[in-house]
C-alpha atoms as a PDB file:
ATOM      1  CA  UNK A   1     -10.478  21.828 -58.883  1.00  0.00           C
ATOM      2  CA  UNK A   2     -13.472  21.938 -56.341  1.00  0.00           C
ATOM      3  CA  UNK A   3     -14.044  18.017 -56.991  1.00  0.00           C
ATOM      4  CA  UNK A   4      -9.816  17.200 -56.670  1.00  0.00           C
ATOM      5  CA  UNK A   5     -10.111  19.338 -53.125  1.00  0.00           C
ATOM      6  CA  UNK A   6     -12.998  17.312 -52.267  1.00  0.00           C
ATOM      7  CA  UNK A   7     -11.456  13.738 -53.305  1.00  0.00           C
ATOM      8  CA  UNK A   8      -8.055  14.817 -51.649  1.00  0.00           C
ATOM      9  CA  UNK A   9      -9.864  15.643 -48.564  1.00  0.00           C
ATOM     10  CA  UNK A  10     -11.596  11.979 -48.797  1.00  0.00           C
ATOM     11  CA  UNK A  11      -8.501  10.147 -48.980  1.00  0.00           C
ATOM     12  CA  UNK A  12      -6.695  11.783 -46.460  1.00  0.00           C
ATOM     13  CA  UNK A  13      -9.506  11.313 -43.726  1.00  0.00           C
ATOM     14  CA  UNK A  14      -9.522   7.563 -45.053  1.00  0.00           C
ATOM     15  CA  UNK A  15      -5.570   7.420 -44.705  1.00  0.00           C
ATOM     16  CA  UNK A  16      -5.895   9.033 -41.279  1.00  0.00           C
ATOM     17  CA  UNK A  17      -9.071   6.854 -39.989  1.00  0.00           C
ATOM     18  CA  UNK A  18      -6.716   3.779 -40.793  1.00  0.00           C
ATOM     19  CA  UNK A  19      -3.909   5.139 -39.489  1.00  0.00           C
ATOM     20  CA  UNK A  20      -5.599   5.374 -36.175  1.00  0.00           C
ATOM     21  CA  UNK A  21      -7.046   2.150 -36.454  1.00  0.00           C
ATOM     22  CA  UNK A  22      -3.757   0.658 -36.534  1.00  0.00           C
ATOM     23  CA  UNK A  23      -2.310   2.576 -33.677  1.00  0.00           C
ATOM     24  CA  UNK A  24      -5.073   1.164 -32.032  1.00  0.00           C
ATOM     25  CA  UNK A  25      -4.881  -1.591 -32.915  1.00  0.00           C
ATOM     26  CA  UNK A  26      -1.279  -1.771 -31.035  1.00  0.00           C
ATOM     27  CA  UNK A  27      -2.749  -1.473 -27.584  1.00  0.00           C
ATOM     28  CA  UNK A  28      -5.351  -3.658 -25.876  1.00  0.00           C
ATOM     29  CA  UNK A  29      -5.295  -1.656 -22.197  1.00  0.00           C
ATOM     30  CA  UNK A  30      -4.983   1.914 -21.136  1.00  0.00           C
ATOM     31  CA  UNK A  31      -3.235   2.835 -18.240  1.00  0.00           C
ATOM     32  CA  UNK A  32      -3.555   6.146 -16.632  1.00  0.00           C
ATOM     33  CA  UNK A  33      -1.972   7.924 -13.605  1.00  0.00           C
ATOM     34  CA  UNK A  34      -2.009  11.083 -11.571  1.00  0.00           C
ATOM     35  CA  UNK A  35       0.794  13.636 -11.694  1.00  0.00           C
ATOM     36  CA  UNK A  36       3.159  13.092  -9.292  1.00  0.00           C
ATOM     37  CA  UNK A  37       6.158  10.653  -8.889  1.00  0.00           C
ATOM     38  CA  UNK A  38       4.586   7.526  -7.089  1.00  0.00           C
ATOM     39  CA  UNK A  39       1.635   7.806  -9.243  1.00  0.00           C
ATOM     40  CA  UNK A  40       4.201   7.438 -12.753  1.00  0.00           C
ATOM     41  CA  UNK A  41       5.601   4.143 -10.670  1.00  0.00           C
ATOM     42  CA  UNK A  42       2.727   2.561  -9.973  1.00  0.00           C
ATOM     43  CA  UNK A  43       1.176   2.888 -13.500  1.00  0.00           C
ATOM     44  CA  UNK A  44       4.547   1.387 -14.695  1.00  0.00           C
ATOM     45  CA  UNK A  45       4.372  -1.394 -12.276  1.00  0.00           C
ATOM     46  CA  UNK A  46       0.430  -1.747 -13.504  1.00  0.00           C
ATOM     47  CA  UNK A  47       1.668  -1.960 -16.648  1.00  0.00           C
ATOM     48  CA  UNK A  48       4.262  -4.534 -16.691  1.00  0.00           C
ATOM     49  CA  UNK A  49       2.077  -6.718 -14.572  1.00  0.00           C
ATOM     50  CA  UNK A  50      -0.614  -6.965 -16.916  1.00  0.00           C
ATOM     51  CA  UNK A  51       1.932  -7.639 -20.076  1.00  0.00           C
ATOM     52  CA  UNK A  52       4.043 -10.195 -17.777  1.00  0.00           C
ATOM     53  CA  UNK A  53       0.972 -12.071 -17.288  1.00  0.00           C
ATOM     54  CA  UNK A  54      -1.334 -11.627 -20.486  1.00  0.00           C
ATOM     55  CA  UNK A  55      -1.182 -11.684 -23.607  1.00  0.00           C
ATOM     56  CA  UNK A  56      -2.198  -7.789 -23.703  1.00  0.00           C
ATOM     57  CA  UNK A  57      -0.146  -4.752 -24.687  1.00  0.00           C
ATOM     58  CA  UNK A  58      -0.777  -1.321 -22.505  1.00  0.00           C
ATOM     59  CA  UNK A  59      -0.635   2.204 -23.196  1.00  0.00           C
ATOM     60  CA  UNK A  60       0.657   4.752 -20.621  1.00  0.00           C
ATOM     61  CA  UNK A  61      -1.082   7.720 -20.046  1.00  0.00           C
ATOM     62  CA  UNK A  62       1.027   9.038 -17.500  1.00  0.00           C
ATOM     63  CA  UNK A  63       0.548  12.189 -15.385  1.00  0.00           C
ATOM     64  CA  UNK A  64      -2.794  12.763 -17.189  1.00  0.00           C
ATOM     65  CA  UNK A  65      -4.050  14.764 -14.064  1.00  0.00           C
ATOM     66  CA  UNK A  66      -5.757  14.676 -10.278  1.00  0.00           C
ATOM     67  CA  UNK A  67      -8.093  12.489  -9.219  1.00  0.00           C
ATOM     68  CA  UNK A  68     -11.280  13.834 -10.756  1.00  0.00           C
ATOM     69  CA  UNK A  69     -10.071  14.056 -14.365  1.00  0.00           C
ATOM     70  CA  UNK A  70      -8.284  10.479 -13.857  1.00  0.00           C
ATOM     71  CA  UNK A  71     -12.308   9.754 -12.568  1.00  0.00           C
ATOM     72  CA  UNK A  72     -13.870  11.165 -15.319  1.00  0.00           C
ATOM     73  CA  UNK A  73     -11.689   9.409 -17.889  1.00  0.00           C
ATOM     74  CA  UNK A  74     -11.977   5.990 -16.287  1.00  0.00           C
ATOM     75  CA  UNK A  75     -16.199   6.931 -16.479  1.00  0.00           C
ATOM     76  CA  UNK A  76     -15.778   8.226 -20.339  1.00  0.00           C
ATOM     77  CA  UNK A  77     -13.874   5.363 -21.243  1.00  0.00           C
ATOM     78  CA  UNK A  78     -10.655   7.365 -22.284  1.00  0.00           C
ATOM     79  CA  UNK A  79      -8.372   5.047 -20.008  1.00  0.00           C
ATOM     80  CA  UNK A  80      -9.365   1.291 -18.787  1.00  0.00           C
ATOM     81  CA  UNK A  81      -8.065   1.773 -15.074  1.00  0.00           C
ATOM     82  CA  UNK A  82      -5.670   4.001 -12.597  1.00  0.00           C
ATOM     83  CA  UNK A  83      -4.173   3.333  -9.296  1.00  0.00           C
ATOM     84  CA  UNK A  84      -6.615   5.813  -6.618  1.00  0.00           C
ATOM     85  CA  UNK A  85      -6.574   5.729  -2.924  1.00  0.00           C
ATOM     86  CA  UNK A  86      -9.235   4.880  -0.921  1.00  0.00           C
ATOM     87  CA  UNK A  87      -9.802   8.320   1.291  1.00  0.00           C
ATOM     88  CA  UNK A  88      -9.858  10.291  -1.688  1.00  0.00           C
ATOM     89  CA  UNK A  89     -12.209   8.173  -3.510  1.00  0.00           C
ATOM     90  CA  UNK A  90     -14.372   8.102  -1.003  1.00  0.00           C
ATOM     91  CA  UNK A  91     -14.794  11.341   0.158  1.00  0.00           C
ATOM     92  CA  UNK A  92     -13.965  13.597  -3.166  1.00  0.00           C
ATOM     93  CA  UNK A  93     -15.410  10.918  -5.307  1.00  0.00           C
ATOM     94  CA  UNK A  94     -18.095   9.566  -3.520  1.00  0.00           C
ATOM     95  CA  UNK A  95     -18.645  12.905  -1.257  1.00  0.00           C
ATOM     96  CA  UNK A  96     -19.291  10.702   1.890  1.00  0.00           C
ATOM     97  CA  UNK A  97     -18.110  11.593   5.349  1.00  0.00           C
ATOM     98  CA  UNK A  98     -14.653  10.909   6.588  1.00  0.00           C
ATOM     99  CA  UNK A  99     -14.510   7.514   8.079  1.00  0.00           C
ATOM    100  CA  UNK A 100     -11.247   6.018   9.717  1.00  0.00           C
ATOM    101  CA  UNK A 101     -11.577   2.052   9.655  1.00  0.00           C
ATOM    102  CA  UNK A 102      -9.743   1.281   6.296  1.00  0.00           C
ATOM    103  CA  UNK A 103     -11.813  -2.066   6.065  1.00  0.00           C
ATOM    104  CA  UNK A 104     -15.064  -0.070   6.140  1.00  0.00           C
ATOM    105  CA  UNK A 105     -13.983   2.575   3.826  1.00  0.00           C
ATOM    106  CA  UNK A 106     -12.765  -0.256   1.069  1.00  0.00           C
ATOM    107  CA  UNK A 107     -16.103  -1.921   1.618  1.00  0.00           C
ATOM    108  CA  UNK A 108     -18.342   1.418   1.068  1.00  0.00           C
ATOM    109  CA  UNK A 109     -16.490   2.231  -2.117  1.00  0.00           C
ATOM    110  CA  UNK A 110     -16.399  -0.938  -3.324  1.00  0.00           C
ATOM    111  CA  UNK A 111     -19.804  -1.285  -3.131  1.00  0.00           C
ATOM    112  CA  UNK A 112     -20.398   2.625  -4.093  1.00  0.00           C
ATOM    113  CA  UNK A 113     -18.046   2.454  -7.253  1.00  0.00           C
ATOM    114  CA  UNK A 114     -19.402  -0.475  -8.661  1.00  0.00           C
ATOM    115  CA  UNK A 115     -23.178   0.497  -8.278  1.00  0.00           C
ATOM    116  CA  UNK A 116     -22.746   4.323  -9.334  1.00  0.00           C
ATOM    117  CA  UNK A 117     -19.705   4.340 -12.032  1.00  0.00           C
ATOM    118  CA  UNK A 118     -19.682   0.398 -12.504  1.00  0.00           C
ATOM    119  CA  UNK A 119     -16.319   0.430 -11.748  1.00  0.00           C
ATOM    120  CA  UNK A 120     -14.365  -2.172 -10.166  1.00  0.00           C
ATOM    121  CA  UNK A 121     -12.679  -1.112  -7.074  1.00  0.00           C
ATOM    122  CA  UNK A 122      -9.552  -3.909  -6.974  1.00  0.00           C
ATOM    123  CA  UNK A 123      -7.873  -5.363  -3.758  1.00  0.00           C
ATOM    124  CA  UNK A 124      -5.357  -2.708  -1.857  1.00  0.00           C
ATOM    125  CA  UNK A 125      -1.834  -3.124  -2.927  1.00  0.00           C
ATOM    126  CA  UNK A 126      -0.839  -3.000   0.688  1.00  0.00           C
ATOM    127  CA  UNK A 127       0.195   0.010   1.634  1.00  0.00           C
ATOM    128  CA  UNK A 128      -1.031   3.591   2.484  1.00  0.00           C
ATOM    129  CA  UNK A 129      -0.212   6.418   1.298  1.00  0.00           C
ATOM    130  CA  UNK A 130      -1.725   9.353   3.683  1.00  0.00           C
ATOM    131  CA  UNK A 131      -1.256  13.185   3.622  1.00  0.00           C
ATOM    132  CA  UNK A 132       1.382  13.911   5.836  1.00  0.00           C
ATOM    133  CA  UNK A 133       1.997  17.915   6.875  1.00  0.00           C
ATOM    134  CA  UNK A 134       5.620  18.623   6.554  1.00  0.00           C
ATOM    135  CA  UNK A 135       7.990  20.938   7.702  1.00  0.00           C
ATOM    136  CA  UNK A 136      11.656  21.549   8.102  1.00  0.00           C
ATOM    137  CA  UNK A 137      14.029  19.728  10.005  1.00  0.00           C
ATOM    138  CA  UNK A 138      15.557  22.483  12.134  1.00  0.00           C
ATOM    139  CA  UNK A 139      12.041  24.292  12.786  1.00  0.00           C
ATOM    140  CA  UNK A 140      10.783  20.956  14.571  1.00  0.00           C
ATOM    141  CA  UNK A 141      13.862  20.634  16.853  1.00  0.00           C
ATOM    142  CA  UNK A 142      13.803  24.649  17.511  1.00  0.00           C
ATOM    143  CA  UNK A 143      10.201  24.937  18.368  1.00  0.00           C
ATOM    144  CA  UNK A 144      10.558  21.036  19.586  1.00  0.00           C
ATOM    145  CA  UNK A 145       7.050  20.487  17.915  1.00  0.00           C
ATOM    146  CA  UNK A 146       6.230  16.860  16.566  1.00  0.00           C
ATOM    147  CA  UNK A 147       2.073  17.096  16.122  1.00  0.00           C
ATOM    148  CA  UNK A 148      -0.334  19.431  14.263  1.00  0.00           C
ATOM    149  CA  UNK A 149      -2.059  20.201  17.623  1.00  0.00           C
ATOM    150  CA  UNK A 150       1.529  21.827  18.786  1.00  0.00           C
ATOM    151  CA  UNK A 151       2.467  23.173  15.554  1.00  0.00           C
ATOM    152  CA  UNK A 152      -1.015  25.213  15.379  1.00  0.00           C
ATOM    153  CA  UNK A 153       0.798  27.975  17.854  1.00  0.00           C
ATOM    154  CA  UNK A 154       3.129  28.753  15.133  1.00  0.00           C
ATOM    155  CA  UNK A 155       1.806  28.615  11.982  1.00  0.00           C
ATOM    156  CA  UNK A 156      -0.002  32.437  12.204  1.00  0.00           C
ATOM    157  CA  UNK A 157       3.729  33.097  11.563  1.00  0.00           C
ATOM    158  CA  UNK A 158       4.332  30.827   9.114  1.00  0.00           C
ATOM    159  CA  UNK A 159       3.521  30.386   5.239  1.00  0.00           C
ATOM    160  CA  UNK A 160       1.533  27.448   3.565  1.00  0.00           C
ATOM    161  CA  UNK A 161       2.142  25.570   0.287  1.00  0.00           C
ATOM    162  CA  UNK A 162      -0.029  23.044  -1.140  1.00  0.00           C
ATOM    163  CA  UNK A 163      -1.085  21.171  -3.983  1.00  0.00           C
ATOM    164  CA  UNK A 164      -3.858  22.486  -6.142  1.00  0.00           C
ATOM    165  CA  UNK A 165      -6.055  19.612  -5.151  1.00  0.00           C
ATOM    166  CA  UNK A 166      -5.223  19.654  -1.414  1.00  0.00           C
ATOM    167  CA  UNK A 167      -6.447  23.549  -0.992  1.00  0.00           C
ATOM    168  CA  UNK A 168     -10.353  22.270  -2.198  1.00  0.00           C
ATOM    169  CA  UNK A 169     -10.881  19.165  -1.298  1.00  0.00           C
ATOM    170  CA  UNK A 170     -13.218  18.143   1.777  1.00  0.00           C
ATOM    171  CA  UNK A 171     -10.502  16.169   3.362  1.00  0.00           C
ATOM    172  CA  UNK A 172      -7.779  18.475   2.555  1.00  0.00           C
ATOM    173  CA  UNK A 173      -6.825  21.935   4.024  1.00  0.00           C
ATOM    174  CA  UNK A 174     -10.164  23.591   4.762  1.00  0.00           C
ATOM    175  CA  UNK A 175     -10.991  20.434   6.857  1.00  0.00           C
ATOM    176  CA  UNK A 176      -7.919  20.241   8.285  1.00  0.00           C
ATOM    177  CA  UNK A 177      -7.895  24.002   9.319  1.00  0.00           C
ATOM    178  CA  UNK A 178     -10.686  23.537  11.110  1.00  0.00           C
ATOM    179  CA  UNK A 179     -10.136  20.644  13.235  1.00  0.00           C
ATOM    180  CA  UNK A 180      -6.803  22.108  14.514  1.00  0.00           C
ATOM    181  CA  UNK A 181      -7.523  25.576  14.278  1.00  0.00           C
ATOM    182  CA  UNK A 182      -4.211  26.248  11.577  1.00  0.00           C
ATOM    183  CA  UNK A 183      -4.007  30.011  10.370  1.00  0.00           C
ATOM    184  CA  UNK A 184      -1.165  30.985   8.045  1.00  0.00           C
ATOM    185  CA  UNK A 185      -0.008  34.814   7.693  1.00  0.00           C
ATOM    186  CA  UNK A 186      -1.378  34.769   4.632  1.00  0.00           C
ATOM    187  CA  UNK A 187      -3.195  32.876   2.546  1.00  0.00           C
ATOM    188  CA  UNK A 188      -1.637  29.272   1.552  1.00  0.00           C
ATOM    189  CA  UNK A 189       0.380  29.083  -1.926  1.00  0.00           C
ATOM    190  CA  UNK A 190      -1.193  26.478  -4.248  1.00  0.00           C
ATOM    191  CA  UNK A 191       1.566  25.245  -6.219  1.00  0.00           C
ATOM    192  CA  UNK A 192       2.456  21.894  -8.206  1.00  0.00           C
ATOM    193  CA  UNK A 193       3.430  18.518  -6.165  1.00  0.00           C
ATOM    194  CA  UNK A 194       6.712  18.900  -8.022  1.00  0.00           C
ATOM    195  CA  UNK A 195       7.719  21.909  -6.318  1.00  0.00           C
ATOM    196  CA  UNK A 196       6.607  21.607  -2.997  1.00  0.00           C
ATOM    197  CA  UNK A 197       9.859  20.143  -1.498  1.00  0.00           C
ATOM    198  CA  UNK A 198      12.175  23.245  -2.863  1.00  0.00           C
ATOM    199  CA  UNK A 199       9.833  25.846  -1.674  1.00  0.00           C
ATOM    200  CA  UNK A 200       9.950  24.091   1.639  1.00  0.00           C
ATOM    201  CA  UNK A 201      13.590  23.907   1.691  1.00  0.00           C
ATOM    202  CA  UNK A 202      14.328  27.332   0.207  1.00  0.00           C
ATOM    203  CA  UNK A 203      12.248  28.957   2.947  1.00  0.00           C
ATOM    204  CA  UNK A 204       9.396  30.148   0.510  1.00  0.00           C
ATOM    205  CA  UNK A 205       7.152  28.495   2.892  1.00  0.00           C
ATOM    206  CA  UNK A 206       7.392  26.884   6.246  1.00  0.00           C
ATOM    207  CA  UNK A 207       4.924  23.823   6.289  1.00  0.00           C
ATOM    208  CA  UNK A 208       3.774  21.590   3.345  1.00  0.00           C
ATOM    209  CA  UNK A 209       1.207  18.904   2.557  1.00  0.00           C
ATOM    210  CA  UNK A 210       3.039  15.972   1.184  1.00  0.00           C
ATOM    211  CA  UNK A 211       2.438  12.356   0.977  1.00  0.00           C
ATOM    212  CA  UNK A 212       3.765   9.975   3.762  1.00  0.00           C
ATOM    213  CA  UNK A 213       5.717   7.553   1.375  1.00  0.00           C
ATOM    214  CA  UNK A 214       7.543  10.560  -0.469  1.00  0.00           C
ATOM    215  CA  UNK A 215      11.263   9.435  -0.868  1.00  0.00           C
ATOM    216  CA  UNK A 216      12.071  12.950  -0.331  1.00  0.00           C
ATOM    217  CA  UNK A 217      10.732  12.970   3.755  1.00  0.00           C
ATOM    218  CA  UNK A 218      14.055  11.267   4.942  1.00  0.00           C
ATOM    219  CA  UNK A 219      16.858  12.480   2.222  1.00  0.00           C
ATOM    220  CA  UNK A 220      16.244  16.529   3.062  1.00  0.00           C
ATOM    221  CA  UNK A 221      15.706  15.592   6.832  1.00  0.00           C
ATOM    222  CA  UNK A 222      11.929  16.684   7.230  1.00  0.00           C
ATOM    223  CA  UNK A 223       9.470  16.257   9.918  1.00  0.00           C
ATOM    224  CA  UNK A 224       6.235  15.048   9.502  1.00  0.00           C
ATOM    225  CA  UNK A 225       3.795  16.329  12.052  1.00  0.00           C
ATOM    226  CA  UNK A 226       1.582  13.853  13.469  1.00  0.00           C
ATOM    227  CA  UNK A 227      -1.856  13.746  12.738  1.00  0.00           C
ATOM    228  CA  UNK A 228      -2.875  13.711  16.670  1.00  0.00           C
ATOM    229  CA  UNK A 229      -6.420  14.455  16.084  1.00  0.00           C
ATOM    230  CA  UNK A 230      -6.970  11.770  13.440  1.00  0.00           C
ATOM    231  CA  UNK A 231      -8.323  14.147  11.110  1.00  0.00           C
ATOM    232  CA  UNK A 232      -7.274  12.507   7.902  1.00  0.00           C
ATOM    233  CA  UNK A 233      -9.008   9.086   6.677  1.00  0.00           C
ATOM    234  CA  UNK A 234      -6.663   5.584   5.510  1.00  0.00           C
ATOM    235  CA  UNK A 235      -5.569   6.097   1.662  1.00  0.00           C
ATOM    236  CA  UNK A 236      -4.740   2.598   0.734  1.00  0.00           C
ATOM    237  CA  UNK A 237      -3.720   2.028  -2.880  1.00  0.00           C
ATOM    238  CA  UNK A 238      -6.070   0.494  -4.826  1.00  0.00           C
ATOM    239  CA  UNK A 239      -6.176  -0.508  -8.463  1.00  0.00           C
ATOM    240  CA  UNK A 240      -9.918   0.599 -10.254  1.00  0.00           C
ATOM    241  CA  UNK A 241     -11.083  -0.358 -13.036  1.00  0.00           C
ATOM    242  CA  UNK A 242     -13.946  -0.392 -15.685  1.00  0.00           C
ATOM    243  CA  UNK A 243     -16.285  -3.191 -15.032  1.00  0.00           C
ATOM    244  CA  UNK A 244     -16.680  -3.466 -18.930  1.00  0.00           C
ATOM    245  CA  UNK A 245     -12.624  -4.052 -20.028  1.00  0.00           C
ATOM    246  CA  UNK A 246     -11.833  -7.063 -16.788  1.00  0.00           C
ATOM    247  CA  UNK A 247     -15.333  -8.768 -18.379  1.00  0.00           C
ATOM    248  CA  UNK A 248     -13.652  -8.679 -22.010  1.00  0.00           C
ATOM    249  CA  UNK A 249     -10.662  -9.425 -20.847  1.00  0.00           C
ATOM    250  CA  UNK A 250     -11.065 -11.807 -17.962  1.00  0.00           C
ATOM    251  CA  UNK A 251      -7.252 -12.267 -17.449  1.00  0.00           C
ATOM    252  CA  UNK A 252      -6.993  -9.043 -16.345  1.00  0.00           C
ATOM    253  CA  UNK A 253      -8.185  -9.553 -12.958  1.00  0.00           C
ATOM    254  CA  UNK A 254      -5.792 -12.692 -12.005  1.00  0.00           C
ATOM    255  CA  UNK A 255      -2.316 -10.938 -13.300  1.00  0.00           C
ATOM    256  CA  UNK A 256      -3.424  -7.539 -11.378  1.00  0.00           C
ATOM    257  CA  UNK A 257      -4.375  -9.617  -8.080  1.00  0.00           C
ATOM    258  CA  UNK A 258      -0.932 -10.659  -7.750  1.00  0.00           C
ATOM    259  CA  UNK A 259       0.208  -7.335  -6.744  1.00  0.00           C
ATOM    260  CA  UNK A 260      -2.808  -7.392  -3.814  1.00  0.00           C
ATOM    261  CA  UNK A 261      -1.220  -6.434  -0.207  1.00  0.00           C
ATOM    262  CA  UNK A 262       2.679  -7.223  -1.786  1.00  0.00           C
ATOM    263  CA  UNK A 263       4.035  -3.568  -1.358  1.00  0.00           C
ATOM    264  CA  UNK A 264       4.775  -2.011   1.789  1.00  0.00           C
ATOM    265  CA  UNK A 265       4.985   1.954   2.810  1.00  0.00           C
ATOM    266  CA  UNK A 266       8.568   1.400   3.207  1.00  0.00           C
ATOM    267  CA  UNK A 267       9.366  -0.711  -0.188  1.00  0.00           C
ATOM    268  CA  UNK A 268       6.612   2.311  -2.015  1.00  0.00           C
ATOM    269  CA  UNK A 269       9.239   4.811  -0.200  1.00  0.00           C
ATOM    270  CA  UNK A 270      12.316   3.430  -1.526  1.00  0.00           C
ATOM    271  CA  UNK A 271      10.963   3.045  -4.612  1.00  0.00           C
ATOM    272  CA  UNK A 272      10.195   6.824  -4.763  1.00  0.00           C
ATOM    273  CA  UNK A 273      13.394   7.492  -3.463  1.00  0.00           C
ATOM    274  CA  UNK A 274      15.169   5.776  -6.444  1.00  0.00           C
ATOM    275  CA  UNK A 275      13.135   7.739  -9.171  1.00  0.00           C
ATOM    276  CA  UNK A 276      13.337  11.399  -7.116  1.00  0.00           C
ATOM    277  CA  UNK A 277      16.528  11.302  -5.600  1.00  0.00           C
ATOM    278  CA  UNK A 278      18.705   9.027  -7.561  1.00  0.00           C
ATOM    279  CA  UNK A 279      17.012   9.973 -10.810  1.00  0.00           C
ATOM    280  CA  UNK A 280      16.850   6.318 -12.026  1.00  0.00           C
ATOM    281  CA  UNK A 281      14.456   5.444 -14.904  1.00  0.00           C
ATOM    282  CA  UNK A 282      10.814   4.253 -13.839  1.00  0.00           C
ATOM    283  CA  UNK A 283      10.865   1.496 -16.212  1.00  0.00           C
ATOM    284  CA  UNK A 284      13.946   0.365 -15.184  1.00  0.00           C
ATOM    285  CA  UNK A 285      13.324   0.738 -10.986  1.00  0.00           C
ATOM    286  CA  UNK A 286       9.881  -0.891 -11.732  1.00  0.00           C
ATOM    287  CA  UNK A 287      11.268  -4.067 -13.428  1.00  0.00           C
ATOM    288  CA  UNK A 288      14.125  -4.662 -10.548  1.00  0.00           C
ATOM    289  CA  UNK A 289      11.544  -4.769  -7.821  1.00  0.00           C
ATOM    290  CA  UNK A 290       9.331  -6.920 -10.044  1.00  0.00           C
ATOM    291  CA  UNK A 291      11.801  -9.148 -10.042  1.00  0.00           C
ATOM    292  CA  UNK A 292      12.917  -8.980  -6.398  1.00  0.00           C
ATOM    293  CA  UNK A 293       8.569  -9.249  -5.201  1.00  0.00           C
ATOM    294  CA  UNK A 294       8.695 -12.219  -8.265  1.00  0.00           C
ATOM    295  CA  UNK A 295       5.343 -11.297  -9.163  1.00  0.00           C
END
């Protein structure tokens, strides 16, 4: 009996180490990306690039997490590459000091990423995607407020929400605090990206941290405050990849370049739009503006 147990046991670890050879076996490239809506397009438009213009099939791994575990992955070699942006490489990552010239910050973490990580830090797709402090509609004509500097006189009466991420990193909230002197009346919910918009619109809390190319910004009629004091440093989209997968596949790099500075904040906006508010399919919105960019 003890030697049939052991034999069984054998075969099925054989059955399943083939098994997972062959699933393997049906993907060349893996494709990760953060948890939030623009991240799940742009991993889809990563994707059908690279299978449009090589011979390679991908594997999603969407919403696998922020930017540290999408970091660590890449580094591990659990994914081959992820759409990050520049500011939050560069100062979460990379822990250096906030710059503000975008052509410096690309060159630094170019340079940074490929000598600590060996990691390819790809051209920027062409837009930016920044944080952008929201808040309703009616509270920014009533209080007739359209910068953080002006807002900062209101906000001991108001409530915070933020993303997990935003309330700990260097360039998020504690930074940001700091430079304009923002104090809630009490301390700031951390809640999911997904549920930001609703809590700001059902009056659970009274400002946000969003992104600046969120479809939602313009359908609910929000403000976004202006970042007077330049506080926050350029987040241009950039694909990154491991050194190790564009040198095995060298085709990587040309079908991926094609997408270098052809997307704009207002085509990345729409595009959000279309997934959040009209509740298209990703796949689907992905492939029409494919199409319509003719990459």
């Amino acid at each position: 009996m003890c030697c049939l147990t052991f034999t069984l046991i054998i075969v099925i670890t054989s059955c399943n180490h083939n098994q997972n050879q062959n699933i393997s076996g049906n993907r060349d490239i893996i494709i990760a990306s953060k948890d939030f809506t623009e991240q799940d397009i742009l991993g889809e438009l990563i994707a059908q690039q690279i299978e449009a213009t090589t011979n390679l099939k991908v594997k999603l791994k969407p919403r696998l997490g922020g930017s540290f575990i999408c970091h660590e992955a890449l580094i591990k070699g659990a994914i081959d590459g992820y759409i990050e942006y520049t500011g939050t490489a560069f100062t979460t990552i990379l822990k250096q000091p906030v710059i503000n010239d975008p052509k410096q910050v690309y060159q630094r973490l170019k340079q940074g990423y490929a000598q600590k990580f060996n990691l390819e830090v790809m051209e920027p797709l062409g837009f930016e995607n920044t944080f952008a402090m929201i808040i309703r509609g009616e509270d920014g004509k009533k209080y007739n407020i359209k910068t953080l500097s002006e807002a900062a006189q209101y906000t001991p009466k108001w409530r915070g929400g933020f993303g997990y991420e935003f309330t700990e990193r260097e360039d998020g909230f504690p930074g940001l605090a700091k430079t304009y002197n923002l104090r809630f009346r009490e301390r700031p919910s951390s809640m999911s990206l997904d549920l930001i918009y609703r809590a700001l619109t059902q009056g659970l809390v009274d400002m946000v941290a969003g992104s600046s190319t969120d479809g939602q910004i313009s359908r609910l009629g929000l403000v976004v405050l202006e970042d007077d004091k330049k506080y926050f440093p350029p987040y241009e989209a950039v694909p990154i990849f491991r050194r190790e997968t564009l040198k095995k596949y060298p085709q990587l790099s040309k079908g991926i370049s094609q997408l270098a500075g052809k997307i704009t904040a207002d085509e990345m906006r729409q595009l959000n739009y279309l997934v959040e508010g009209e509740l298209r399919d990703v796949k689907e919105v992905v492939s029409e503006f494919r199409k319509l960019k003719r990459f």
